[in-house]
N, C-alpha and C. Protein backbone atom coordinates (compact mmCIF):
# COMPACT_ATOMS: atom_id res chain seq x y z
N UNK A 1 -0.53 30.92 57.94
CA UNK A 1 0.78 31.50 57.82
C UNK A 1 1.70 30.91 58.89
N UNK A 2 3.16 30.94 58.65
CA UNK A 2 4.02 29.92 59.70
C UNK A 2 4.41 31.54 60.32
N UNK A 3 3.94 31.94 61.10
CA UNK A 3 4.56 32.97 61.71
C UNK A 3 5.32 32.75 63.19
N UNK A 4 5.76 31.50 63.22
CA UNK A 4 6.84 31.48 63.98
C UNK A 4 8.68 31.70 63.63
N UNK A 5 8.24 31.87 62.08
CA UNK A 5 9.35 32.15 61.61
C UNK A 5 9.61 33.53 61.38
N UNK A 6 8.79 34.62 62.21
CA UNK A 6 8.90 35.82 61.68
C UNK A 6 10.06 36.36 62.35
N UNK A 7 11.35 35.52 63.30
CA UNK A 7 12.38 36.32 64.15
C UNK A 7 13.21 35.37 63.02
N UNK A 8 13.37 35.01 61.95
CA UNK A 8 14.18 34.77 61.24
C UNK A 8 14.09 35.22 59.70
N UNK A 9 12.75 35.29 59.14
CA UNK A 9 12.48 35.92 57.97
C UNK A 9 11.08 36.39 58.00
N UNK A 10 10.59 37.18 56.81
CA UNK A 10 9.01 37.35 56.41
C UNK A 10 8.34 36.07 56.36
N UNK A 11 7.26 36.39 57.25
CA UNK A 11 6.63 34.58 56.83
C UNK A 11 5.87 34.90 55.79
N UNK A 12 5.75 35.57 54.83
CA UNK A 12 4.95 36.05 53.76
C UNK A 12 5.99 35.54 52.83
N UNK A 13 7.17 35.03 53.09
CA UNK A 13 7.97 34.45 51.95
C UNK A 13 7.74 33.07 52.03
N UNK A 14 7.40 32.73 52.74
CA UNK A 14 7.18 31.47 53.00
C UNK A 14 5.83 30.24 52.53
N UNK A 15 5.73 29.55 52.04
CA UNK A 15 4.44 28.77 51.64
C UNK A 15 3.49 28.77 52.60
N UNK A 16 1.81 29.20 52.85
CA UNK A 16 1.19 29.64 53.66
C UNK A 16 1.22 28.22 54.45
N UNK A 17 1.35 26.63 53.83
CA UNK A 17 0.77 25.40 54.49
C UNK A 17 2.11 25.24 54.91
N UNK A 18 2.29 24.43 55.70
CA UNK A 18 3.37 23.48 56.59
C UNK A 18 3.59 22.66 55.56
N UNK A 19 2.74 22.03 55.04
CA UNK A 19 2.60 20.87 54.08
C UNK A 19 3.75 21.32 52.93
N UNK A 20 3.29 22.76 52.54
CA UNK A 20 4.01 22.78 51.26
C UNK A 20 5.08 23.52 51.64
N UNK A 21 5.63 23.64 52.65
CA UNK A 21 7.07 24.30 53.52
C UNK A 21 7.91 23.11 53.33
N UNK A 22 7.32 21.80 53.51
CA UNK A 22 7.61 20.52 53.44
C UNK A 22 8.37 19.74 52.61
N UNK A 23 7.41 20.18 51.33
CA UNK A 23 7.92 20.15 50.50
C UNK A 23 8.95 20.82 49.50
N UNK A 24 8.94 22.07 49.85
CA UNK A 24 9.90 22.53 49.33
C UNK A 24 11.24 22.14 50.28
N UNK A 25 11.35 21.73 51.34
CA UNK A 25 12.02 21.24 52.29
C UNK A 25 12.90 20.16 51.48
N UNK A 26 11.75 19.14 50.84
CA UNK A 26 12.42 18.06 50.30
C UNK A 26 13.52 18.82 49.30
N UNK A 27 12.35 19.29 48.16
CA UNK A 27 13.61 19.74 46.92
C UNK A 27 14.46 20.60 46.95
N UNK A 28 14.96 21.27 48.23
CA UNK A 28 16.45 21.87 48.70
C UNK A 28 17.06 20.80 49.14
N UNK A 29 16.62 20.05 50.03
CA UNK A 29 17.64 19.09 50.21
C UNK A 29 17.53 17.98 48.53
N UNK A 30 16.66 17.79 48.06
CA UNK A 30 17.77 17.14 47.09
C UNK A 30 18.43 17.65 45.99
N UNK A 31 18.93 19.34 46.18
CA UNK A 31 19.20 19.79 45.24
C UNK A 31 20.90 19.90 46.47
N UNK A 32 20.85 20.51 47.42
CA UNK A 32 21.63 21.26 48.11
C UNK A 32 21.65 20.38 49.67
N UNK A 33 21.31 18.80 49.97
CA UNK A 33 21.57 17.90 51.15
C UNK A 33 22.32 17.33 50.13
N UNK A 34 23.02 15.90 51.61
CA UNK A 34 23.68 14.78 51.10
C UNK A 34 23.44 13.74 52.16
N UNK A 35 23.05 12.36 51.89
CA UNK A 35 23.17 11.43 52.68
C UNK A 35 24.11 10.51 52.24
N UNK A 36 24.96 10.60 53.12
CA UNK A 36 26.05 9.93 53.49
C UNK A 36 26.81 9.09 54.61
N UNK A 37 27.46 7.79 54.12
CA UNK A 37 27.62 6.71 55.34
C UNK A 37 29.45 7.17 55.22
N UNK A 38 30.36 7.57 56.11
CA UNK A 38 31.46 7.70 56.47
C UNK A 38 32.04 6.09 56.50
N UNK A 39 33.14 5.15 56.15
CA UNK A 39 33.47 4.43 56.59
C UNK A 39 34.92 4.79 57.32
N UNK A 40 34.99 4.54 58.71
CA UNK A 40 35.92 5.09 58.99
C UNK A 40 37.12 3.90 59.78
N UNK A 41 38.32 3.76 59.45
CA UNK A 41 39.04 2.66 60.56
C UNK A 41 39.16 3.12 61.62
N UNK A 42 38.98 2.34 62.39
CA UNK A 42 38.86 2.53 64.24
C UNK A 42 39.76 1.21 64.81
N UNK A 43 40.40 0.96 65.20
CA UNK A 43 40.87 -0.35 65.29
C UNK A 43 40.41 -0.67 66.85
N UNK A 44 39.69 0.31 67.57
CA UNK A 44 39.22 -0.59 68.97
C UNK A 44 37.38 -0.96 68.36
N UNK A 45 37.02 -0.96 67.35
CA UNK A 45 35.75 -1.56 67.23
C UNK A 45 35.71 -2.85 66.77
N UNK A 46 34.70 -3.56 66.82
CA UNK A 46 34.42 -4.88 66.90
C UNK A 46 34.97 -5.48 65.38
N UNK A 47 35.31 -4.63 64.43
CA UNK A 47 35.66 -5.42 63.45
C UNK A 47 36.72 -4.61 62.59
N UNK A 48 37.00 -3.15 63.28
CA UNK A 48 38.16 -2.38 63.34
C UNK A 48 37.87 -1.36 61.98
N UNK A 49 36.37 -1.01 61.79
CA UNK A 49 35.98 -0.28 60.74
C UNK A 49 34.67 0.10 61.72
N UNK A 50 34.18 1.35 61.68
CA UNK A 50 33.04 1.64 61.76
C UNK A 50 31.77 2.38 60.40
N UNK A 51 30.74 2.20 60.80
CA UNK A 51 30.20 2.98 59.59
C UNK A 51 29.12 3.93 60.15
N UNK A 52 29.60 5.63 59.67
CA UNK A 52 29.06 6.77 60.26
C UNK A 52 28.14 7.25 59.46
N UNK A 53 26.23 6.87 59.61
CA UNK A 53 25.69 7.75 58.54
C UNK A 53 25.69 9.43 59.01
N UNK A 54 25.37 10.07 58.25
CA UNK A 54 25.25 11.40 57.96
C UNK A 54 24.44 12.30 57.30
N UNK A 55 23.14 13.54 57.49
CA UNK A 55 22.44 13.44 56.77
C UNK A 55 22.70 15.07 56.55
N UNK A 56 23.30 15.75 55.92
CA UNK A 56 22.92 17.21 55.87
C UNK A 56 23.47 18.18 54.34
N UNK A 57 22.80 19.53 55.18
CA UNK A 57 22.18 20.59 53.57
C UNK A 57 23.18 21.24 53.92
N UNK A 58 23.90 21.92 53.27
CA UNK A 58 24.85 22.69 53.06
C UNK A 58 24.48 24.74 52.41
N UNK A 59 24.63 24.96 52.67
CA UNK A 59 23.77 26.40 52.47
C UNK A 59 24.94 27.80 52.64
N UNK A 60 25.08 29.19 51.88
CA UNK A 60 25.95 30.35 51.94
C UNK A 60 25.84 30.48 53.61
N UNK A 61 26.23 31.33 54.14
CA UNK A 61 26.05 32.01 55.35
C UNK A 61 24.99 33.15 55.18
N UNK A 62 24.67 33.82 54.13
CA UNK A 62 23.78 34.68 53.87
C UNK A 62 22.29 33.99 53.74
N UNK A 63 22.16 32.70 54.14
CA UNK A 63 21.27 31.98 53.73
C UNK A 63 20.77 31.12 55.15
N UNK A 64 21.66 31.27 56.35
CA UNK A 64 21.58 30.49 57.30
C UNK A 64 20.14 30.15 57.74
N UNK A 65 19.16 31.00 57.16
CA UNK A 65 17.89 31.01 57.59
C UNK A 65 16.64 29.85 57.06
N UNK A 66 17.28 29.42 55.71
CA UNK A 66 17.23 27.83 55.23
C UNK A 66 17.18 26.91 55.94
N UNK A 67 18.60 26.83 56.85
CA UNK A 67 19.16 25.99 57.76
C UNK A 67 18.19 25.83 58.83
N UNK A 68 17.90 26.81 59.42
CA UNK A 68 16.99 27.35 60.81
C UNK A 68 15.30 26.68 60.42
N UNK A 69 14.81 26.79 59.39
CA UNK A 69 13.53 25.89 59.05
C UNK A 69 13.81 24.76 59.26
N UNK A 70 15.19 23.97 58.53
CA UNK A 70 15.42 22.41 58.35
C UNK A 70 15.47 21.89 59.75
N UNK A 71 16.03 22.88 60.73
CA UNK A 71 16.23 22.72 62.44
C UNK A 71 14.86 22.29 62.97
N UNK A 72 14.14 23.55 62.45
CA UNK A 72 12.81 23.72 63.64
C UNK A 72 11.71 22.66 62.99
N UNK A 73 11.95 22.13 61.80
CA UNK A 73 10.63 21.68 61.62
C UNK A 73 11.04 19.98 61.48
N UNK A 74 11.96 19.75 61.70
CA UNK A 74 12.93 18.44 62.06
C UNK A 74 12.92 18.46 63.57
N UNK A 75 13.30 19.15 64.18
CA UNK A 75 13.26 19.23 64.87
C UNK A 75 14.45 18.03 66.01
N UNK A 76 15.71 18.11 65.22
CA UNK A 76 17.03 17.98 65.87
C UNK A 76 17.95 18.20 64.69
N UNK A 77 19.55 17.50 64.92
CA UNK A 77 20.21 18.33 63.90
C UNK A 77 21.00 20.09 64.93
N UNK A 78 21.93 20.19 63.81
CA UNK A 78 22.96 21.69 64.19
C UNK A 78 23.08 22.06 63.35
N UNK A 79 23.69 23.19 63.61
CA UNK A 79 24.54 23.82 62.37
C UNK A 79 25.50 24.25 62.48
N UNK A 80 26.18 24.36 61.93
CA UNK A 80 28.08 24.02 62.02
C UNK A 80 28.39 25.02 60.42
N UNK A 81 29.75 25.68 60.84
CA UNK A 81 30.50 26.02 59.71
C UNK A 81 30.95 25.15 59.28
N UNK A 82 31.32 25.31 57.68
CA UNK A 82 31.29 23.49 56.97
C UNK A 82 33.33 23.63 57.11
N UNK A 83 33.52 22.56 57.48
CA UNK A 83 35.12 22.70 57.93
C UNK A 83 35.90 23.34 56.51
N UNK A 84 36.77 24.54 56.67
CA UNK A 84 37.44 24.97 55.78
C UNK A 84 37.12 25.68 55.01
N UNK A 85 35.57 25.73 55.18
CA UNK A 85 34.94 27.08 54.24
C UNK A 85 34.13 27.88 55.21
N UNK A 86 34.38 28.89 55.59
CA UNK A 86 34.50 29.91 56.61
C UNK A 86 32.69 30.79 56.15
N UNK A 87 32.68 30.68 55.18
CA UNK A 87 31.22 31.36 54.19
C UNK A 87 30.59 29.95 53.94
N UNK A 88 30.31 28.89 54.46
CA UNK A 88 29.68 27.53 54.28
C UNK A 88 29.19 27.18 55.96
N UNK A 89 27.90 27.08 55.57
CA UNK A 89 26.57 26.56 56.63
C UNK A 89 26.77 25.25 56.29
N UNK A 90 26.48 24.35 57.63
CA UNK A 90 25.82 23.14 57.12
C UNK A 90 24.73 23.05 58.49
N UNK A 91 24.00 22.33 57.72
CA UNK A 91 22.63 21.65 58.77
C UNK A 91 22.98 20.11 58.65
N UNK A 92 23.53 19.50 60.31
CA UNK A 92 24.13 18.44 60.00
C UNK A 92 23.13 17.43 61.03
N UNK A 93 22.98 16.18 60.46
CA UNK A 93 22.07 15.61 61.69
C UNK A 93 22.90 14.36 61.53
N UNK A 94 23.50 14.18 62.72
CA UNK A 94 24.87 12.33 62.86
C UNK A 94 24.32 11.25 63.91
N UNK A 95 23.11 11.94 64.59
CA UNK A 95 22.75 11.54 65.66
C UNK A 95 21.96 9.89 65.10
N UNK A 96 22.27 8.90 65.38
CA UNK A 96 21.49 7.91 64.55
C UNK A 96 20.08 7.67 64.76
N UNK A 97 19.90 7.86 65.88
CA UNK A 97 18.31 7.84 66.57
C UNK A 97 17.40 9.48 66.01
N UNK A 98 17.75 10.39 66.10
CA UNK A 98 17.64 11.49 65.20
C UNK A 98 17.36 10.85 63.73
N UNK A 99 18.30 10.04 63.00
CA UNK A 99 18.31 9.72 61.94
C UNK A 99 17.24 8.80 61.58
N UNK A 100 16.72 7.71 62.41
CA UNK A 100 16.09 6.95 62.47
C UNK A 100 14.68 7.60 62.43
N UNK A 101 14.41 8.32 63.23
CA UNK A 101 13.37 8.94 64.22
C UNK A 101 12.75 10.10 63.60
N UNK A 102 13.81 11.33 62.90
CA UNK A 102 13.28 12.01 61.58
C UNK A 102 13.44 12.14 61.05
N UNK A 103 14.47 11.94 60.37
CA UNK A 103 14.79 12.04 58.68
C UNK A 103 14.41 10.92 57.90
N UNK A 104 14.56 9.95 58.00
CA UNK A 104 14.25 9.14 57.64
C UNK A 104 12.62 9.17 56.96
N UNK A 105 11.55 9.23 58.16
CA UNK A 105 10.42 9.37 58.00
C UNK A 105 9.87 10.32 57.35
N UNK A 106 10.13 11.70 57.43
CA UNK A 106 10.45 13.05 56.50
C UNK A 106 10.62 12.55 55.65
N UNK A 107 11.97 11.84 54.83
CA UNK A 107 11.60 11.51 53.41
C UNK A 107 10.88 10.80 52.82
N UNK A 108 10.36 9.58 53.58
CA UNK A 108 9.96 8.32 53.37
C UNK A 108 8.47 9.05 52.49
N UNK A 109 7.86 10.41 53.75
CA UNK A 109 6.69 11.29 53.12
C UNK A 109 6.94 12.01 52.32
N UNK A 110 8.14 13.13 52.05
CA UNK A 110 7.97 13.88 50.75
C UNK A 110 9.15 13.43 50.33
N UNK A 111 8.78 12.43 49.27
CA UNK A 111 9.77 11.59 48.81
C UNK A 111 10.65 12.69 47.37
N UNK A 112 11.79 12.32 47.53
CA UNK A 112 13.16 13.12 46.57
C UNK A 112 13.25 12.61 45.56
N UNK A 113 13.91 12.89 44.21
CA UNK A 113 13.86 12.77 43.31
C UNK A 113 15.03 12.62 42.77
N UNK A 114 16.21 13.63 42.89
CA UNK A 114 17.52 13.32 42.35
C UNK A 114 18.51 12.29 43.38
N UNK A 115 17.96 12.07 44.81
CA UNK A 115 18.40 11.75 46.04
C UNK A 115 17.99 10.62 45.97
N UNK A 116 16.95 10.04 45.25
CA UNK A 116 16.19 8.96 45.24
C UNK A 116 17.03 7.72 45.78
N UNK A 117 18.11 7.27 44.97
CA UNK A 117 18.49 5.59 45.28
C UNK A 117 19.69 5.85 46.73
N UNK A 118 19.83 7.22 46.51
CA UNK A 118 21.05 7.30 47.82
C UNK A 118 20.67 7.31 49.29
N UNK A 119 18.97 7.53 49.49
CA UNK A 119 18.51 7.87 50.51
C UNK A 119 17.90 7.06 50.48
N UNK A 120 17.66 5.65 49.51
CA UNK A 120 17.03 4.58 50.03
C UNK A 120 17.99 3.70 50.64
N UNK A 121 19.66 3.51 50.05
CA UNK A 121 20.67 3.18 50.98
C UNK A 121 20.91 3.57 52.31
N UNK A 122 20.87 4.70 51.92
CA UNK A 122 20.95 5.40 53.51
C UNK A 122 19.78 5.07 54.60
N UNK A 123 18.56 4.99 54.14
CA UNK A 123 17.79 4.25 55.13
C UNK A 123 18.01 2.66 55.30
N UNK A 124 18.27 1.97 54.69
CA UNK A 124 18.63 0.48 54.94
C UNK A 124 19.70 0.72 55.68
N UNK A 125 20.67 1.36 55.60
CA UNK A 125 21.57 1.02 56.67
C UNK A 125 21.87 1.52 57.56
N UNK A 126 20.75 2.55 58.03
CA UNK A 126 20.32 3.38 59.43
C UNK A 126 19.24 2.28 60.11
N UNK A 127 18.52 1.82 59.02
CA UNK A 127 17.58 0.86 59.86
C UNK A 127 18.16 -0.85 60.18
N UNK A 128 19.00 -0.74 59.55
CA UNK A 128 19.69 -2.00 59.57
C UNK A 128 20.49 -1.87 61.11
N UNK A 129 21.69 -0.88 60.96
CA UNK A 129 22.32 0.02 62.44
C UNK A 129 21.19 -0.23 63.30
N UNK A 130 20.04 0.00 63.50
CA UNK A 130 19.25 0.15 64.43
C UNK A 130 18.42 -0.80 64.78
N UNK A 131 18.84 -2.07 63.92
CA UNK A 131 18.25 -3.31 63.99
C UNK A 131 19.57 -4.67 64.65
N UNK A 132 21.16 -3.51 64.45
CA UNK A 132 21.85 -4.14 65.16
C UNK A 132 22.80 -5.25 64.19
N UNK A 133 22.30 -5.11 63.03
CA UNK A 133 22.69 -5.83 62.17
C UNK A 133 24.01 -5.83 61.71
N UNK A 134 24.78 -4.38 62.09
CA UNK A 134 26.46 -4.69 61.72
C UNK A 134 27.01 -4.97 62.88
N UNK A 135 26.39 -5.79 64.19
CA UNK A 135 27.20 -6.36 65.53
C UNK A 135 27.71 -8.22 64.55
N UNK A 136 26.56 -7.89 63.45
CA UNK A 136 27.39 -9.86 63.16
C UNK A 136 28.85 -9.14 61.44
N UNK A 137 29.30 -9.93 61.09
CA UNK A 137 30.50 -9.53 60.12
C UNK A 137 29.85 -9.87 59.00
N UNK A 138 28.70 -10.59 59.09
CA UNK A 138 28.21 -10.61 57.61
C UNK A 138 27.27 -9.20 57.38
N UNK A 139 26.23 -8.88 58.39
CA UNK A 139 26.03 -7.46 58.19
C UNK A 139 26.28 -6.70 58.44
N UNK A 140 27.14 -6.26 58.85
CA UNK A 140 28.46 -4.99 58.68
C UNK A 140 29.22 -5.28 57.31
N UNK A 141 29.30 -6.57 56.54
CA UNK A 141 29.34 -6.66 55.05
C UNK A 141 28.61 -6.01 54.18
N UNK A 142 27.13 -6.46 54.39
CA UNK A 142 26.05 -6.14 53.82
C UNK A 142 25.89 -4.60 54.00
N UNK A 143 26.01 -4.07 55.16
CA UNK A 143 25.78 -2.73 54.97
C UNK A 143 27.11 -1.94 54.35
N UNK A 144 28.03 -1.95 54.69
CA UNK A 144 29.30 -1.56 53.69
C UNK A 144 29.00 -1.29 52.18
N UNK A 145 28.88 -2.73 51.85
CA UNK A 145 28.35 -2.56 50.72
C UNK A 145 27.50 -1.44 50.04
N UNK A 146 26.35 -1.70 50.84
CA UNK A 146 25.35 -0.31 50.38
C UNK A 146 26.11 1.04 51.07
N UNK A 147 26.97 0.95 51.72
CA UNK A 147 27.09 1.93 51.61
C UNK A 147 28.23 2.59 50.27
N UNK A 148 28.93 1.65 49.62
CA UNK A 148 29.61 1.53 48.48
C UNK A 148 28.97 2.28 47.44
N UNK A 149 27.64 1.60 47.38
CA UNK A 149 26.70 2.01 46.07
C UNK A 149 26.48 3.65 45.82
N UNK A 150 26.55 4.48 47.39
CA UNK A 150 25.94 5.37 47.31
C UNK A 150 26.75 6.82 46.85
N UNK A 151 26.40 7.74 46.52
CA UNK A 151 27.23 9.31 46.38
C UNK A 151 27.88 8.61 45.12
N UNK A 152 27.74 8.10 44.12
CA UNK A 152 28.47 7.88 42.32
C UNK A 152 29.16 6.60 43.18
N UNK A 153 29.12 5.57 44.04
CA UNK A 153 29.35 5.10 44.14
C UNK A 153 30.98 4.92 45.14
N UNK A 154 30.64 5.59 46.17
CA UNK A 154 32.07 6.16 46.87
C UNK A 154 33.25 6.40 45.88
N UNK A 155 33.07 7.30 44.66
CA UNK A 155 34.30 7.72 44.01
C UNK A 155 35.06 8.60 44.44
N UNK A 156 34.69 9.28 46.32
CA UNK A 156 35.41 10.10 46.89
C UNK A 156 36.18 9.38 48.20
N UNK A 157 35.69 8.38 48.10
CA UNK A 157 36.78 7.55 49.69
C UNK A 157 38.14 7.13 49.38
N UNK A 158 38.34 7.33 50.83
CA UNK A 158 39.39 7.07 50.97
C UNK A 158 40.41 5.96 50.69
N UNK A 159 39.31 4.90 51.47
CA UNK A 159 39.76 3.49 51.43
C UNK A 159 38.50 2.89 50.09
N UNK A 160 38.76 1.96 49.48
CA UNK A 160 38.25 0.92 48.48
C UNK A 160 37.17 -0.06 49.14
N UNK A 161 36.59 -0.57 48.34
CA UNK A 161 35.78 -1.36 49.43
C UNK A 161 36.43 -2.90 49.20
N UNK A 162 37.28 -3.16 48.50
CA UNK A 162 37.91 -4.26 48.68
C UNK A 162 38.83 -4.08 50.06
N UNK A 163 39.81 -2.99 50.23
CA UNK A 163 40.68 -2.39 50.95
C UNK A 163 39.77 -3.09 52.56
N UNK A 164 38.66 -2.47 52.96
CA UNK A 164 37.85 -2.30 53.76
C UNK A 164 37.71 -3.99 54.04
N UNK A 165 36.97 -4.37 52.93
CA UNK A 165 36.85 -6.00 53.17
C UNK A 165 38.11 -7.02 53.67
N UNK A 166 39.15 -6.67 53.06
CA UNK A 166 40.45 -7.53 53.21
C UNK A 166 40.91 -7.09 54.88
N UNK A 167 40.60 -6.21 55.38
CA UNK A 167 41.16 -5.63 56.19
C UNK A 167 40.31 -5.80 57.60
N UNK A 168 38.89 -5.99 57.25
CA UNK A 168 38.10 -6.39 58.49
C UNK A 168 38.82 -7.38 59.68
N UNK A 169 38.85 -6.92 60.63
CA UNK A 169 38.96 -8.02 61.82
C UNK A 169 38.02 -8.72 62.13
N UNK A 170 38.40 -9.94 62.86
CA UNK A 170 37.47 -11.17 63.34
C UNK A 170 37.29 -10.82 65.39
N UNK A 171 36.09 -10.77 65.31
CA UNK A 171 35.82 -10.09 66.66
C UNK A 171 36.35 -11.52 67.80
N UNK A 172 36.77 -10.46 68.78
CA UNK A 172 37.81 -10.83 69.52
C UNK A 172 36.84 -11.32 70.68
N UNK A 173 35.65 -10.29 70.94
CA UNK A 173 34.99 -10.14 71.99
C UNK A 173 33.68 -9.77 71.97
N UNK A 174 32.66 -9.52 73.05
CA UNK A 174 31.63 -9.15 72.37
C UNK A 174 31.36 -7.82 71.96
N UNK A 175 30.23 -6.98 71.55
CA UNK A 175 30.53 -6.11 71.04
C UNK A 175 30.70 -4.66 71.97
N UNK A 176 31.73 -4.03 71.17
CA UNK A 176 31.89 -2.72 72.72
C UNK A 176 31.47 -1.73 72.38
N UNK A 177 31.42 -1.49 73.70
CA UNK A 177 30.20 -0.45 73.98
C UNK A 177 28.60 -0.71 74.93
N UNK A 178 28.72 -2.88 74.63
CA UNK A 178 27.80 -2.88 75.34
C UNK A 178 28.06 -4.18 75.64
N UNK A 179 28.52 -4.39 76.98
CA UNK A 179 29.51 -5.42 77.75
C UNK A 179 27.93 -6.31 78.09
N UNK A 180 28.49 -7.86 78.27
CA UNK A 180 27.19 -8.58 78.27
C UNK A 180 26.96 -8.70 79.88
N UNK A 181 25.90 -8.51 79.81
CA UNK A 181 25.68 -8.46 81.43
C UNK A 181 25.87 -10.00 81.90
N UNK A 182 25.88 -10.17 83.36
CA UNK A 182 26.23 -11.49 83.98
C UNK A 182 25.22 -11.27 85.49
């Protein structure tokens, strides 16, 4: 029995294994998560676009206790009122090393089903980020891209991904944030 969850609910509601807590873990988040890459303009970054992944479940406020498993058994991540909806939880994890480190791997094991091709983008270009790969302009291309493909295909952004492409800057300097030592 997970009876560390008994200062948040009955652990008798709960699946007796970790294993299968796990899993039901997965199929809320791919019914009720989202992984998502933000492209955002910044004009002091190296190519005057950044790209923000994002991994989180969205849940009532009567429900916050959803949230509080996805916390403890992840083990990083917050939870935040979802901006503008005052009765909206989110369990948000932005941290990229967080991202890298458990979510990622979490799904990689109880692999999703409706989430399937969006969270395989989303790991290429968390592991790509973490391989350093959008410091050159061809992969900060490459990852853009995938990040294009993902959520119906960014039919909610802002900017276009042509918009994005035409608009890239040619780095001036090296990359900031991490000045080359001498």
């Amino acid at each position: 029995m997970l009876s560390e969850y008994k200062n948040i609910m009955n652990p008798n509601d709960l699946p007796r294994r970790r294993k299968d807590l796990h899993w039901f873990m997965a199929g809320f988040a791919d019914a009720e998560g989202c992984f998502s890459v933000s492209v955002k303009k910044q004009e002091t970054t190296r190519f005057g676009w950044v790209l923000d992944p994002v991994f989180h479940v969205t849940q009532h406020k009567n429900h916050r206790n959803i949230l509080e498993i996805f916390k403890r058994e992840l083990q990083c991540g917050r939870i935040i009122q979802k901006p503008g909806q005052p009765e909206t939880l989110q369990y948000i994890v932005e941290n990229r090393r967080q991202l890298a480190e458990k979510i990622l791997p979490f799904f990689r094991k109880y692999k999703l089903i409706a989430k399937k091709r969006d969270y395989e983008l989303f790991s290429e270009i968390v592991q790509g980020m973490e391989n350093k790969k959008h410091w050159t302009k061809e992969g900060f291309k490459e990852l853009l891209e995938k990040a294009f493909m993902m959520n119906q295909h960014g039919k909610q952004r802002k900017y276009s991904l042509e918009h994005v492409l035409s608009n890239l800057q040619d780095p001036q300097r090296p990359y900031v944030g991490h000045p080359k030592k001498t």
